[in-house]
C-alpha atoms as a PDB file:
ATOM      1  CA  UNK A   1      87.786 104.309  96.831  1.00  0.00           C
ATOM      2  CA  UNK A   2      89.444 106.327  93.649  1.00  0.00           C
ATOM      3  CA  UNK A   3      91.193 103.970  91.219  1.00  0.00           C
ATOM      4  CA  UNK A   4      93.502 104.420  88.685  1.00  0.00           C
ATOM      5  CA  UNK A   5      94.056 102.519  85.544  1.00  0.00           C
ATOM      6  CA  UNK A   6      97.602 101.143  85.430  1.00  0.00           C
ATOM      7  CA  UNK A   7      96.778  98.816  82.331  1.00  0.00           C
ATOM      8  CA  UNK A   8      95.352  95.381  81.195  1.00  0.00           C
ATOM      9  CA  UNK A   9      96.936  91.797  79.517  1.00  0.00           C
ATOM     10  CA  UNK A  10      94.234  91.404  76.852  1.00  0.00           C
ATOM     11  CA  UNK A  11      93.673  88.102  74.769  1.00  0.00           C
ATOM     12  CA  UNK A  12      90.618  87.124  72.845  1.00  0.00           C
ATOM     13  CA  UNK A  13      87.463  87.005  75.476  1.00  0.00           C
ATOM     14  CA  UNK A  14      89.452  88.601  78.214  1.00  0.00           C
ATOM     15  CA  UNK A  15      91.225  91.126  79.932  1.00  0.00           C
ATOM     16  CA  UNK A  16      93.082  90.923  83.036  1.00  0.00           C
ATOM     17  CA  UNK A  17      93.701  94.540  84.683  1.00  0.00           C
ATOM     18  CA  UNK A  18      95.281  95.920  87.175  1.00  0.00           C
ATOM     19  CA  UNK A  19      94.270  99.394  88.887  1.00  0.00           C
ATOM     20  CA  UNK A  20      95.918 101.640  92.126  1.00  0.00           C
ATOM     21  CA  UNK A  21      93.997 103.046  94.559  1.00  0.00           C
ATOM     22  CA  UNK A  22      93.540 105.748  96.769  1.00  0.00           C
ATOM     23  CA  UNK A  23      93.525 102.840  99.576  1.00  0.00           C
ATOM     24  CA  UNK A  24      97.050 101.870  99.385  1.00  0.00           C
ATOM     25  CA  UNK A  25      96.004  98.954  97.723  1.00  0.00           C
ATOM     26  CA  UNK A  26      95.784  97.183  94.173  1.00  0.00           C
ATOM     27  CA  UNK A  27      92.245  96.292  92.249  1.00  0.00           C
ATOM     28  CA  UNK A  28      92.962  93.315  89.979  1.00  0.00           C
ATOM     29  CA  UNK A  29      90.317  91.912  87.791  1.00  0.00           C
ATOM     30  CA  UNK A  30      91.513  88.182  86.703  1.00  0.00           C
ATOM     31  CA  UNK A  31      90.198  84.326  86.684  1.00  0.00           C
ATOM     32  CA  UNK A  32      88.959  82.308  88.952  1.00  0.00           C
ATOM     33  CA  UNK A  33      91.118  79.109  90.253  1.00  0.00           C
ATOM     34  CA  UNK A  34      89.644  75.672  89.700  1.00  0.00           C
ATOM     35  CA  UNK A  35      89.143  73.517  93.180  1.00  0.00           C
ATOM     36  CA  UNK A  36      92.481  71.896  92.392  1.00  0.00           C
ATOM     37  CA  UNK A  37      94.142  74.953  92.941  1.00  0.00           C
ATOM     38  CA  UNK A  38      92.411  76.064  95.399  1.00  0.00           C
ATOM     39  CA  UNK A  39      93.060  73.470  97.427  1.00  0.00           C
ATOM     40  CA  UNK A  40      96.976  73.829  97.362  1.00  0.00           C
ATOM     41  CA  UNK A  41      96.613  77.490  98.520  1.00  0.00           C
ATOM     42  CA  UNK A  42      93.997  76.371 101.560  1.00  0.00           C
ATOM     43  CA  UNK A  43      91.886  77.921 103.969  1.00  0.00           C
ATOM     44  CA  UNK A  44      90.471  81.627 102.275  1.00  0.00           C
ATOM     45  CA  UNK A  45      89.120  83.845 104.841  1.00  0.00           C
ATOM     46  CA  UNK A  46      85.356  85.633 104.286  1.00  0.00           C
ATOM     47  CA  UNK A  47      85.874  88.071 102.288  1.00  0.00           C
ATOM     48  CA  UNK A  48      89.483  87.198 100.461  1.00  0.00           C
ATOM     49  CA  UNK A  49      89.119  85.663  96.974  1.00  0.00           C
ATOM     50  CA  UNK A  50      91.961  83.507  94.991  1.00  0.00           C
ATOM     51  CA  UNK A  51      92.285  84.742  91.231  1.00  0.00           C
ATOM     52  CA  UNK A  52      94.941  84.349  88.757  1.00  0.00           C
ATOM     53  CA  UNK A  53      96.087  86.609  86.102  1.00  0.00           C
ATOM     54  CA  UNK A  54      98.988  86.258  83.385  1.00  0.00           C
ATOM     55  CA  UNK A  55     102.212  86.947  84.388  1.00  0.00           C
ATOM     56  CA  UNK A  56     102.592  89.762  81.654  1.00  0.00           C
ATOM     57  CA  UNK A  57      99.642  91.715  83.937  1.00  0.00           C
ATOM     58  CA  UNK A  58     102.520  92.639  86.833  1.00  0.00           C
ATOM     59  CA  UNK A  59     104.665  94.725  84.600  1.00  0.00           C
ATOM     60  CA  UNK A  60     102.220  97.438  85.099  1.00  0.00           C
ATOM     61  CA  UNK A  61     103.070  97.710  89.096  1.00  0.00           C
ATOM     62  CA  UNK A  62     104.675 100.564  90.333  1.00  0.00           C
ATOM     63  CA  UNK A  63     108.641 100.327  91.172  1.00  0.00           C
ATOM     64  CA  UNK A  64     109.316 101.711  94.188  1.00  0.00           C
ATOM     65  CA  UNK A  65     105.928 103.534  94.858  1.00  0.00           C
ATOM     66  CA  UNK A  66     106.611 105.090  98.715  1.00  0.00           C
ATOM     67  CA  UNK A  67     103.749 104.418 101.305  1.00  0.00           C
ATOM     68  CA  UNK A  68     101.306 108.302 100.912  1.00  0.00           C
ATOM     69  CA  UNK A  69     101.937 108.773  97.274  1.00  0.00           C
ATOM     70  CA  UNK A  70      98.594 110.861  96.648  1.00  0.00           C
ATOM     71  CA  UNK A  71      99.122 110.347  92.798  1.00  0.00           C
ATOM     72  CA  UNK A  72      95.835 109.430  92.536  1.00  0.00           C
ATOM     73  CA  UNK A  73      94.383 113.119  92.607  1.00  0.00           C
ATOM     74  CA  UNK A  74      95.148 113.391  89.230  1.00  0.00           C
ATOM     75  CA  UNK A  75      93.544 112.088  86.278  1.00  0.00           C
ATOM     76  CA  UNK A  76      93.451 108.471  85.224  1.00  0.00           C
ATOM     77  CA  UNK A  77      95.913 107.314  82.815  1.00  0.00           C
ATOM     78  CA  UNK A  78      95.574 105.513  79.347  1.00  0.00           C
ATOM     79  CA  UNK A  79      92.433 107.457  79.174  1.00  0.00           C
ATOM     80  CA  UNK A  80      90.659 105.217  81.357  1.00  0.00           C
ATOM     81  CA  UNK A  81      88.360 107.082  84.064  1.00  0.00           C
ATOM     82  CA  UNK A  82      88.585 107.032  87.565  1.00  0.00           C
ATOM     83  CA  UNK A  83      85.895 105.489  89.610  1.00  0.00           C
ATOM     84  CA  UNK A  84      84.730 105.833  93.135  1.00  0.00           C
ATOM     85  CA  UNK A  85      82.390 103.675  94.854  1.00  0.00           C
END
């Protein structure tokens, strides 16, 4: 999977961030929830994890992004690399 920077919330000792991919999908690095939370949101299938990240964090999504967009061939923005794994 290729992903591409789309940009980060940062506060003293961390940064949420928020990447595309070549997967149709988001990457979102963020907090965990405390058991609390996770309680209110219930059951979380293997493999699905419940995180939290500022508000300010989904400005950086795409408007309007049709379903194919290849846009990811290019280079990463904010000079932030692209990664595959």
């Amino acid at each position: 999977m290729r992903l591409r920077f789309l940009g980060k919330h940062s506060a003293p000792g961390n940064s949420p961030t928020l990447w595309d991919t070549d997967a149709g999908q988001y990457v979102i690095r963020g907090f965990g929830v405390d058991a609390d939370t996770l309680a209110q949101v219930g059951d979380v299938p293997p493999g699905e994890l419940v995180i939290r990240v500022p508000k300010e964090l989904m400005r950086y999504l795409p408007e309007g992004r049709p379903d194919g967009d290849d846009s990811l061939a290019g280079p990463a923005s904010a000079g932030q690399p692209s990664r595959t794994g």
